[in-house]
PDB file of N, CA and C in Angstrom:
ATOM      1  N   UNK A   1     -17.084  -1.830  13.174  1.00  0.00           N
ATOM      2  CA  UNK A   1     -16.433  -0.541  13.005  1.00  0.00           C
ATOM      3  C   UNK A   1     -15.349  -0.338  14.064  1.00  0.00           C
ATOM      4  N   UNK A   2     -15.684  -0.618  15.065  1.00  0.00           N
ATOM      5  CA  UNK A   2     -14.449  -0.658  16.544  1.00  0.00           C
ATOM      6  C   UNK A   2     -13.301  -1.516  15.795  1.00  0.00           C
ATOM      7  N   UNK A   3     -13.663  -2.624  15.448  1.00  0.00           N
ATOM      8  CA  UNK A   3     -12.390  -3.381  15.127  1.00  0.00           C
ATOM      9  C   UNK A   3     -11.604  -2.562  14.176  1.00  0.00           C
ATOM     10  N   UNK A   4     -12.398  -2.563  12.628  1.00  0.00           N
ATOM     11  CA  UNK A   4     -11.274  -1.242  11.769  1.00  0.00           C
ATOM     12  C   UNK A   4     -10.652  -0.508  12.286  1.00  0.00           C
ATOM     13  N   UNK A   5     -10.793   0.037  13.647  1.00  0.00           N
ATOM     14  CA  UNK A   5     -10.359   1.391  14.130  1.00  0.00           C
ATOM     15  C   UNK A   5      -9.384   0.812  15.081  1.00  0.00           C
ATOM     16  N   UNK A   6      -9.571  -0.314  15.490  1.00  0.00           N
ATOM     17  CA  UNK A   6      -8.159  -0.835  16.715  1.00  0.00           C
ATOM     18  C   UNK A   6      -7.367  -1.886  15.863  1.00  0.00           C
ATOM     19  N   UNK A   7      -7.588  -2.250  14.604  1.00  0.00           N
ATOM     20  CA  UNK A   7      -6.668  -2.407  13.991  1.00  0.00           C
ATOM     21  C   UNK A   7      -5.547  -1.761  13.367  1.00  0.00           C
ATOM     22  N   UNK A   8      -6.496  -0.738  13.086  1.00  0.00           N
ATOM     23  CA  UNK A   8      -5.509   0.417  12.161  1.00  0.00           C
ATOM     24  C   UNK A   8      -4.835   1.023  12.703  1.00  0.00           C
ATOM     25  N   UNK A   9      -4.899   0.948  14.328  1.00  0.00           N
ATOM     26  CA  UNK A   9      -4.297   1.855  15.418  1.00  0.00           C
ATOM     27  C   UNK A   9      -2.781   0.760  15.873  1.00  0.00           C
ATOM     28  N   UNK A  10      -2.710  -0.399  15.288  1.00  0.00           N
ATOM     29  CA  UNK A  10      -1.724  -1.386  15.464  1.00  0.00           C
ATOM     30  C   UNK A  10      -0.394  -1.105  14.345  1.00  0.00           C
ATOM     31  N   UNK A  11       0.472  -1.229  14.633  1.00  0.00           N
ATOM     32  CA  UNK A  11       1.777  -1.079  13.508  1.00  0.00           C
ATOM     33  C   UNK A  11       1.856  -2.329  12.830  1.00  0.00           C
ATOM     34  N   UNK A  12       2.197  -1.380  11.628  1.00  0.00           N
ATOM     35  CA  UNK A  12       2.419  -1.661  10.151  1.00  0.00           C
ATOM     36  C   UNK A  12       3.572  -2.504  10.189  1.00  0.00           C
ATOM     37  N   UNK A  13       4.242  -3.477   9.315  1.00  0.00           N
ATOM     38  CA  UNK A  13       5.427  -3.861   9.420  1.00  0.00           C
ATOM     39  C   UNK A  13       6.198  -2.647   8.164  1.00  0.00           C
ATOM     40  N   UNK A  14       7.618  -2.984   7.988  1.00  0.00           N
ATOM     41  CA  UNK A  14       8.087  -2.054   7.571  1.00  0.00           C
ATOM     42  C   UNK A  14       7.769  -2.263   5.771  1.00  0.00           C
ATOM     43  N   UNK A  15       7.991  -3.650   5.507  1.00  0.00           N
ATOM     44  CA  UNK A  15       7.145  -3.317   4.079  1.00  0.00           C
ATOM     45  C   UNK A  15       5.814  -2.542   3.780  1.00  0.00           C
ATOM     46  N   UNK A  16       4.698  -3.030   4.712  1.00  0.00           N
ATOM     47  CA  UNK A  16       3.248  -2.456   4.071  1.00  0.00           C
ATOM     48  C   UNK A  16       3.894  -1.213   4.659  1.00  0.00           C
ATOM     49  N   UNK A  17       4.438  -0.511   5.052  1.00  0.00           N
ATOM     50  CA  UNK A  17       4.750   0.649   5.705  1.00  0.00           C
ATOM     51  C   UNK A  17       4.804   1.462   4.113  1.00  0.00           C
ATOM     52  N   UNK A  18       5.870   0.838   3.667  1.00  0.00           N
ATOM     53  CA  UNK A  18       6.744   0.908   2.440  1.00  0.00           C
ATOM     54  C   UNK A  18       5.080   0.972   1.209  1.00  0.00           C
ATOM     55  N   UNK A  19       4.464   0.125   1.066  1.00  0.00           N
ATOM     56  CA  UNK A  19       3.448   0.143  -0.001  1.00  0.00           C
ATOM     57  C   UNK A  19       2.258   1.453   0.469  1.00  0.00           C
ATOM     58  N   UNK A  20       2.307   1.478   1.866  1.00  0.00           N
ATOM     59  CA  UNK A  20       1.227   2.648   1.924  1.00  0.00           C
ATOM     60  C   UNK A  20       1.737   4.280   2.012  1.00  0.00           C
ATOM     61  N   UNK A  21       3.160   4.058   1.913  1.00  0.00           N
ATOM     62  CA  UNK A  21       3.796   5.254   1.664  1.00  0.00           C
ATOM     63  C   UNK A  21       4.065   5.484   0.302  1.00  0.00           C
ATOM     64  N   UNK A  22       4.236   4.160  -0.664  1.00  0.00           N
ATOM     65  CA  UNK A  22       3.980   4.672  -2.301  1.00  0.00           C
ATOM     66  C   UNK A  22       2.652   4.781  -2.196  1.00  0.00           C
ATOM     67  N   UNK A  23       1.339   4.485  -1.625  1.00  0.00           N
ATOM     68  CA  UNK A  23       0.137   4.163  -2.945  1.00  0.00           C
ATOM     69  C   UNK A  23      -0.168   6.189  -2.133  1.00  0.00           C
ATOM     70  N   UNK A  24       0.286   6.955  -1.196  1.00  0.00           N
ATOM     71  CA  UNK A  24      -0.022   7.829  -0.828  1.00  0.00           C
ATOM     72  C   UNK A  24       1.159   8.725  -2.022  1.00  0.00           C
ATOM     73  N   UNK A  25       2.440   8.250  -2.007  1.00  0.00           N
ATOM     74  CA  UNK A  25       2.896   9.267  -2.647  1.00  0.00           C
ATOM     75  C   UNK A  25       2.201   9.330  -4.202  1.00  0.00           C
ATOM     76  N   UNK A  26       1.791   8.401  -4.544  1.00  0.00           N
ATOM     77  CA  UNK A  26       1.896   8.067  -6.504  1.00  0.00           C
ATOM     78  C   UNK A  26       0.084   8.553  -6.259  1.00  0.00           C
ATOM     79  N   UNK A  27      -0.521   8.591  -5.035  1.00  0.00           N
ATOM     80  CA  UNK A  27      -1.711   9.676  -5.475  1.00  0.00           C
ATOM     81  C   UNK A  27      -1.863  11.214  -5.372  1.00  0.00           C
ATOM     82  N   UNK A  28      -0.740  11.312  -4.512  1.00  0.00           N
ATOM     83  CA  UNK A  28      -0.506  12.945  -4.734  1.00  0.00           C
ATOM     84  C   UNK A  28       0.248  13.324  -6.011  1.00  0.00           C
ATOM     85  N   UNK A  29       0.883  12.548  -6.201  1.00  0.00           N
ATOM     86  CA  UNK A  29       1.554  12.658  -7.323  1.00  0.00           C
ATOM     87  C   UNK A  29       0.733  12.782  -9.023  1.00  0.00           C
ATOM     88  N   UNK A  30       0.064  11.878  -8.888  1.00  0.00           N
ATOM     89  CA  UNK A  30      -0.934  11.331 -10.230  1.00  0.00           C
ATOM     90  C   UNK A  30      -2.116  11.922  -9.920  1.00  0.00           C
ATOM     91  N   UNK A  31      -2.724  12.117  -8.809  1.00  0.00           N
ATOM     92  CA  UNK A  31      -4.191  12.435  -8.611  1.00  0.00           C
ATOM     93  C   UNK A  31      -4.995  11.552  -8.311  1.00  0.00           C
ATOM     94  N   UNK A  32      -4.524  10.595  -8.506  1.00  0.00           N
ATOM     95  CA  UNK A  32      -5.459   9.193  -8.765  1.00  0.00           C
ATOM     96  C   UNK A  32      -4.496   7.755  -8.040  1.00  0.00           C
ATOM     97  N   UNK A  33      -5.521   6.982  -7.347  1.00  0.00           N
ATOM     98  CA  UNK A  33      -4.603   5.927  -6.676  1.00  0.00           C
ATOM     99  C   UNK A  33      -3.912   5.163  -7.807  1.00  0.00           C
ATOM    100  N   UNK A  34      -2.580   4.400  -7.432  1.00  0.00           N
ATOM    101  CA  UNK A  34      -2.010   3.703  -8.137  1.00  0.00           C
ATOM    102  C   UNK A  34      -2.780   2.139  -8.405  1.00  0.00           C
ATOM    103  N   UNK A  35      -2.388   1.974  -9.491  1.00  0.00           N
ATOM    104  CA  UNK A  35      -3.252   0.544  -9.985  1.00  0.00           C
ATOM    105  C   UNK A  35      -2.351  -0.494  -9.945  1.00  0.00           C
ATOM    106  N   UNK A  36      -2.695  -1.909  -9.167  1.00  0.00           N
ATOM    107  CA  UNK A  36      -1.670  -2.539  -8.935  1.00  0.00           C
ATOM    108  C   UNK A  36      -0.367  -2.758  -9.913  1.00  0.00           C
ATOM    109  N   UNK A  37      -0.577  -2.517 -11.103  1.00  0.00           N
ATOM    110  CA  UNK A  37       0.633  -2.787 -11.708  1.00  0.00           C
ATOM    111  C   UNK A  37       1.727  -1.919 -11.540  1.00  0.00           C
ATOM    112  N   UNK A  38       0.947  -0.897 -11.187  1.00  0.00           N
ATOM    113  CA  UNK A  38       1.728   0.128 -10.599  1.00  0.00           C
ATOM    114  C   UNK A  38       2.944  -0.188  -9.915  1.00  0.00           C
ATOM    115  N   UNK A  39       2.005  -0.674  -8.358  1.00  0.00           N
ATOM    116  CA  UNK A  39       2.712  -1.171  -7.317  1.00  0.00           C
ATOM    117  C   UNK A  39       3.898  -2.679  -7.496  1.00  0.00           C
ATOM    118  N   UNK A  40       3.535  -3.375  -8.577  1.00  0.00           N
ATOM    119  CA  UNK A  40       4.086  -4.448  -8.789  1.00  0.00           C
ATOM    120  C   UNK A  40       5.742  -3.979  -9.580  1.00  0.00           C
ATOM    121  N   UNK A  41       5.698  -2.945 -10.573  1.00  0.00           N
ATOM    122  CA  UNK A  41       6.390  -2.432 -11.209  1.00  0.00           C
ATOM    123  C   UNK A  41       7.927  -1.493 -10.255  1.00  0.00           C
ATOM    124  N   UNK A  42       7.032  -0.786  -9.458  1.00  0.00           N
ATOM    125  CA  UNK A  42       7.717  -0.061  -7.922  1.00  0.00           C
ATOM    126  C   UNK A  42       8.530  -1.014  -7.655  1.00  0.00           C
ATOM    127  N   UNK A  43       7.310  -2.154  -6.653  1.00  0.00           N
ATOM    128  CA  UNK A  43       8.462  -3.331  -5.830  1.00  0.00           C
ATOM    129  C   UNK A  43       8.910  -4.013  -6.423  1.00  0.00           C
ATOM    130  N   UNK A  44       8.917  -4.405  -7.851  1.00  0.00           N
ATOM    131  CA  UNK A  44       9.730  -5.307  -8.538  1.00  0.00           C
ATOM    132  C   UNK A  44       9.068  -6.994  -8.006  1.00  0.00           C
ATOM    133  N   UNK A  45       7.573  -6.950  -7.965  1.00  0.00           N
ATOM    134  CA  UNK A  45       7.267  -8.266  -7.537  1.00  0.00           C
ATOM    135  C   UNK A  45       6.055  -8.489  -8.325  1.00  0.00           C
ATOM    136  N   UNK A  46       5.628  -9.629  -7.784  1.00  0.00           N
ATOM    137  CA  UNK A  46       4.622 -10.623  -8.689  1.00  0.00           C
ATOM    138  C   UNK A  46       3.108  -9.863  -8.788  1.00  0.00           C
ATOM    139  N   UNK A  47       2.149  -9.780  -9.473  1.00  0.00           N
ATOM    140  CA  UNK A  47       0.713  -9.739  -9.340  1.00  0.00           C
ATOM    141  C   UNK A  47       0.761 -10.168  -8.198  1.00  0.00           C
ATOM    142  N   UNK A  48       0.912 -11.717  -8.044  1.00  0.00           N
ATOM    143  CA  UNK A  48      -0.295 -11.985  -6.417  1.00  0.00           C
ATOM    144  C   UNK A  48       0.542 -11.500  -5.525  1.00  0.00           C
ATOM    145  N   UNK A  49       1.510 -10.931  -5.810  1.00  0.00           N
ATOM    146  CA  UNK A  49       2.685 -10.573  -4.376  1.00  0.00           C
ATOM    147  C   UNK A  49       2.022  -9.089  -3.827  1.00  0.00           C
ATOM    148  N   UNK A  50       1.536  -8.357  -5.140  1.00  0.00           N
ATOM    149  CA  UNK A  50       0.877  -7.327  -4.886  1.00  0.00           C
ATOM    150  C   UNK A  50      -0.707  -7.263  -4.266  1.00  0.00           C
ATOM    151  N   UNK A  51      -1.522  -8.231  -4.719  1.00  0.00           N
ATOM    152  CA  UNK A  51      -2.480  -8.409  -5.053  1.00  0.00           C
ATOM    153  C   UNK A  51      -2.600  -8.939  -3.057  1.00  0.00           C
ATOM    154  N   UNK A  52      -2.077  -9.908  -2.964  1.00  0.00           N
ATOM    155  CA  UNK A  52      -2.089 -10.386  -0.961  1.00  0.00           C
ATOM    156  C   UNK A  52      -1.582  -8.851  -0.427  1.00  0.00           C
ATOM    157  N   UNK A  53      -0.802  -8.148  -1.003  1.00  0.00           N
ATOM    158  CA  UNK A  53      -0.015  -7.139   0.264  1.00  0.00           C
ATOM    159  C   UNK A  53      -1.632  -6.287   0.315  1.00  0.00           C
ATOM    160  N   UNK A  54      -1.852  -5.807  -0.738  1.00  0.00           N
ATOM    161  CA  UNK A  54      -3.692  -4.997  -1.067  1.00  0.00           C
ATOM    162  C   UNK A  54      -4.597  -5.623  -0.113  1.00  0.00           C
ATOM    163  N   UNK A  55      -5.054  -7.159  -0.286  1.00  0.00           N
ATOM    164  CA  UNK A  55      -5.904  -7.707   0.789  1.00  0.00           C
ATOM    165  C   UNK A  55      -5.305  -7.715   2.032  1.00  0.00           C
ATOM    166  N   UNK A  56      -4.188  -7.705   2.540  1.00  0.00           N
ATOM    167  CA  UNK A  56      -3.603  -7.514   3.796  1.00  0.00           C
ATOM    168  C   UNK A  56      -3.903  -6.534   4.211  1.00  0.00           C
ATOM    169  N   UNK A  57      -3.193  -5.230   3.648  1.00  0.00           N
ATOM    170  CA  UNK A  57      -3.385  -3.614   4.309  1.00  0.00           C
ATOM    171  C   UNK A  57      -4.667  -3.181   4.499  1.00  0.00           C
ATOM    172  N   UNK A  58      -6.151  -3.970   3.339  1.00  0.00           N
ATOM    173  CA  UNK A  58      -7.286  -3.846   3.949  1.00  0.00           C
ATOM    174  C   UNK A  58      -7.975  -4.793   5.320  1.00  0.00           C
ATOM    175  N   UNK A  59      -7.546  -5.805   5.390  1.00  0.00           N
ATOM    176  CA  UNK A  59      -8.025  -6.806   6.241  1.00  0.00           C
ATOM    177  C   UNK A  59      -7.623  -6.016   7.389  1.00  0.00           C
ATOM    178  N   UNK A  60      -6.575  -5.116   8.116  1.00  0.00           N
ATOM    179  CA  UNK A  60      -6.012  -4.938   9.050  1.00  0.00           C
ATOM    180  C   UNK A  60      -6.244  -3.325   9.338  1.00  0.00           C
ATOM    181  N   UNK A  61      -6.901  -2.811   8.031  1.00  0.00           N
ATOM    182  CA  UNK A  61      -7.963  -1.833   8.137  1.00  0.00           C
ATOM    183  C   UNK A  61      -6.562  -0.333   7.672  1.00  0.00           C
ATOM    184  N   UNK A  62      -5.707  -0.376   6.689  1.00  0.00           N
ATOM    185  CA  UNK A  62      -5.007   0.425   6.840  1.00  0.00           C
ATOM    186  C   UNK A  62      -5.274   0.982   5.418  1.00  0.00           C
ATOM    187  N   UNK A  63      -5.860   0.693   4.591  1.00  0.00           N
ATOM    188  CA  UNK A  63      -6.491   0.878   3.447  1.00  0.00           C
ATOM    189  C   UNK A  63      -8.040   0.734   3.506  1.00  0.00           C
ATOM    190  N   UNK A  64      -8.660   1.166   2.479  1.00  0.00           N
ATOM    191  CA  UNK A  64     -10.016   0.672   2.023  1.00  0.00           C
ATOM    192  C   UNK A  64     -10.145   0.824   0.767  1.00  0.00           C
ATOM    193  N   UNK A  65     -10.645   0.541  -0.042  1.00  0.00           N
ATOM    194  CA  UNK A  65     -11.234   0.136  -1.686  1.00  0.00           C
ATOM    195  C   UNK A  65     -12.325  -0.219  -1.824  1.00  0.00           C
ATOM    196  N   UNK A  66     -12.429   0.072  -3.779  1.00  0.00           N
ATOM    197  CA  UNK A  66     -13.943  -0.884  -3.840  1.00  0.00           C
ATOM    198  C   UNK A  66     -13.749  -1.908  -4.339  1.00  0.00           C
ATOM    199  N   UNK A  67     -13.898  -2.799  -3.935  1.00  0.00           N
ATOM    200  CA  UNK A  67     -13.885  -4.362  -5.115  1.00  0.00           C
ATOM    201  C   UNK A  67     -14.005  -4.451  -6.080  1.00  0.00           C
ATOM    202  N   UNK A  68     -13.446  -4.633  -6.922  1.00  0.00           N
ATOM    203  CA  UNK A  68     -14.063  -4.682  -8.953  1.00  0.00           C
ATOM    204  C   UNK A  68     -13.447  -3.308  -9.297  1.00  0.00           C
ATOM    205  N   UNK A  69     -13.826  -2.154  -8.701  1.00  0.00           N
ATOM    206  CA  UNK A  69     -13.178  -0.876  -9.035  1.00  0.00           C
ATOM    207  C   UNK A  69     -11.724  -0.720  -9.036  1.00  0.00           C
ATOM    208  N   UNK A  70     -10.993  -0.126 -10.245  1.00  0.00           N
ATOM    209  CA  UNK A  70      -9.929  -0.068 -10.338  1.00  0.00           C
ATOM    210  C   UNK A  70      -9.286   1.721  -9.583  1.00  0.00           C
ATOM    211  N   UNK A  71      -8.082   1.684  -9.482  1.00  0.00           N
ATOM    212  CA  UNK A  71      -7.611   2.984  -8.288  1.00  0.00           C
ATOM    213  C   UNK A  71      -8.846   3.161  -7.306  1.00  0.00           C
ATOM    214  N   UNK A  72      -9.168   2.331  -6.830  1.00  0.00           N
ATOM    215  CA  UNK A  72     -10.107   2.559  -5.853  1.00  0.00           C
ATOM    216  C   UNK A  72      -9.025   2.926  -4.162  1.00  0.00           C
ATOM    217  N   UNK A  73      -7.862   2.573  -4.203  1.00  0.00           N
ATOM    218  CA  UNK A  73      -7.458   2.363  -2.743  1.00  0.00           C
ATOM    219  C   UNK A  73      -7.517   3.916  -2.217  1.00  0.00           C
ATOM    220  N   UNK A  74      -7.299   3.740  -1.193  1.00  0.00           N
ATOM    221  CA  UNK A  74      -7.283   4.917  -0.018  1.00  0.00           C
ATOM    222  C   UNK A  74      -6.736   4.748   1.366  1.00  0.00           C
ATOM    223  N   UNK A  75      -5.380   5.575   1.557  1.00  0.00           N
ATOM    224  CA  UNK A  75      -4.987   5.121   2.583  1.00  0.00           C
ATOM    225  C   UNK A  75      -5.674   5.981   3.818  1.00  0.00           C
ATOM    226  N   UNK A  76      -5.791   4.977   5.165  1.00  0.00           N
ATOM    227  CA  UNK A  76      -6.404   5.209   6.229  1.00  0.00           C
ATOM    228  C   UNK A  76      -5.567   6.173   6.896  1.00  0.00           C
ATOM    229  N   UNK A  77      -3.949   5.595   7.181  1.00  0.00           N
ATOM    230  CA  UNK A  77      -3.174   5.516   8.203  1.00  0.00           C
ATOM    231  C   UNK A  77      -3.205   7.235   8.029  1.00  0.00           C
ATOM    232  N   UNK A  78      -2.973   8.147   8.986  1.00  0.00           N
ATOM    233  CA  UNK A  78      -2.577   9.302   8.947  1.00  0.00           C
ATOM    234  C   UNK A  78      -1.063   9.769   8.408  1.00  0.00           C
ATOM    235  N   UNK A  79      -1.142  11.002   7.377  1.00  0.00           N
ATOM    236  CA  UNK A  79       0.428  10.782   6.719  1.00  0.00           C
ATOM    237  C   UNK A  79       1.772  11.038   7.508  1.00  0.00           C
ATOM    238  N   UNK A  80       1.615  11.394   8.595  1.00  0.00           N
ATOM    239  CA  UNK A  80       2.519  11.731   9.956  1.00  0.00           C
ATOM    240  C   UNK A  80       2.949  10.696  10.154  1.00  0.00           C
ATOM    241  N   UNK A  81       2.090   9.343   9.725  1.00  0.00           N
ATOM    242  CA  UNK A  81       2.542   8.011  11.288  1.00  0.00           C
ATOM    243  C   UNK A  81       3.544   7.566   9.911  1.00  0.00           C
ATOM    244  N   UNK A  82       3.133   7.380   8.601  1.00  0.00           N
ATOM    245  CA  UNK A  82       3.968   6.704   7.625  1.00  0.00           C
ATOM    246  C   UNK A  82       5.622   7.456   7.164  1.00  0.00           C
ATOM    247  N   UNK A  83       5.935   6.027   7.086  1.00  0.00           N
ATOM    248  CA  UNK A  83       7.448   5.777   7.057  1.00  0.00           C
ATOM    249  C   UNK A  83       8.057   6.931   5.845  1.00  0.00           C
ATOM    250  N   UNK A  84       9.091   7.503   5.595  1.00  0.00           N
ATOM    251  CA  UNK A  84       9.509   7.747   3.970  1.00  0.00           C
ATOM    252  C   UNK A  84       9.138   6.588   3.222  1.00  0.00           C
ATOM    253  N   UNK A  85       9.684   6.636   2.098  1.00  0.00           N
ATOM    254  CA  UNK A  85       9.068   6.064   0.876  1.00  0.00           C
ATOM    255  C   UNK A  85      10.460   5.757   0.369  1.00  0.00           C
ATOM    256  N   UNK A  86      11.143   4.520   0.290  1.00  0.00           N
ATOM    257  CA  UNK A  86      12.415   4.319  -0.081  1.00  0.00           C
ATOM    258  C   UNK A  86      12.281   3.836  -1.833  1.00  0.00           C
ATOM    259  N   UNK A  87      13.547   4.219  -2.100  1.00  0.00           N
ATOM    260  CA  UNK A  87      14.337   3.724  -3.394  1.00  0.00           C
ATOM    261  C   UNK A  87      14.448   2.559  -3.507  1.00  0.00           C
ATOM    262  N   UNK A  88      13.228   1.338  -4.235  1.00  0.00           N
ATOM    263  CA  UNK A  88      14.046   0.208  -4.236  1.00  0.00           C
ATOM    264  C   UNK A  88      14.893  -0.640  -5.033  1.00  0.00           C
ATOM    265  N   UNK A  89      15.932  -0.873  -3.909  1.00  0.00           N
ATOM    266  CA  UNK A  89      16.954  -1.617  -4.824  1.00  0.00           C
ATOM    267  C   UNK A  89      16.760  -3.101  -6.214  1.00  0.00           C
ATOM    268  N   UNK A  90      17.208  -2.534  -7.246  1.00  0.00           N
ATOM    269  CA  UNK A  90      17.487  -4.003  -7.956  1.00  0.00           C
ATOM    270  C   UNK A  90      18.606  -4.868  -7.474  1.00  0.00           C
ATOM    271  N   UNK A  91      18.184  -6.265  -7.477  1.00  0.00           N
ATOM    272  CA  UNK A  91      18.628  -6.932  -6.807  1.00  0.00           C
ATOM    273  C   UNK A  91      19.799  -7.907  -8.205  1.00  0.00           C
ATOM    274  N   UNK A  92      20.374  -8.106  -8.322  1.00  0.00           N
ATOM    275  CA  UNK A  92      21.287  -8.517  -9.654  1.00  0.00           C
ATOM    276  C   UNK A  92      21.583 -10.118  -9.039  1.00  0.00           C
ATOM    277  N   UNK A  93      21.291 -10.477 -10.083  1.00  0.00           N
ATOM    278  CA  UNK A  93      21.772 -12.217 -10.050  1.00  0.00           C
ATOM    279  C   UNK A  93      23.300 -12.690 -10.641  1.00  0.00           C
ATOM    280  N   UNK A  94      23.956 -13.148  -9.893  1.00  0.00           N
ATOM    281  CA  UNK A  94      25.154 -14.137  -9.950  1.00  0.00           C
ATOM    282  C   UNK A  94      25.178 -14.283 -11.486  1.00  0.00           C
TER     283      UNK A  94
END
């Protein structure tokens, strides 16, 4: 339990910054946590791109969930410390 708590007390980089400031906005928003496709749809990235950033933000204790349960997430971080929530850009190919 000490560790969850001196992890979570460590900074975010500016992406998971970025994912725990959507999965907070799209549950005030919806009522209900966002479901990864959610999040995949937002950042414009892969299942497992989503799926590692989810096991990351929990491993480092800035989230928690239930396993198997779907909208299970919950962000830890207090909503003061998190970043805005940016617009992200499409990126256009040559």
């Amino acid at each position: 339990m000490v560790l969850r708590v001196e992890l979570r007390r460590s900074k975010f980089t500016s992406l998971q910054g970025q994912y725990l400031a959507f999965i907070r906005a799209y549950t005030l928003i919806h009522r209900q946590p966002p479901a990864e496709t959610d999040m995949q749809r937002f950042f414009r990235v892969t299942p497992p791109a989503v799926h590692g950033m989810v096991l990351t933000l929990e491993k480092r204790g800035f989230i928690e969930r239930v396993p198997g349960k779907a909208r299970s997430i919950r962000v830890l971080v207090p909503a003061e410390e998190l970043p805005p929530l940016r617009e992200q850009r499409v990126v256009e190919e040559a």
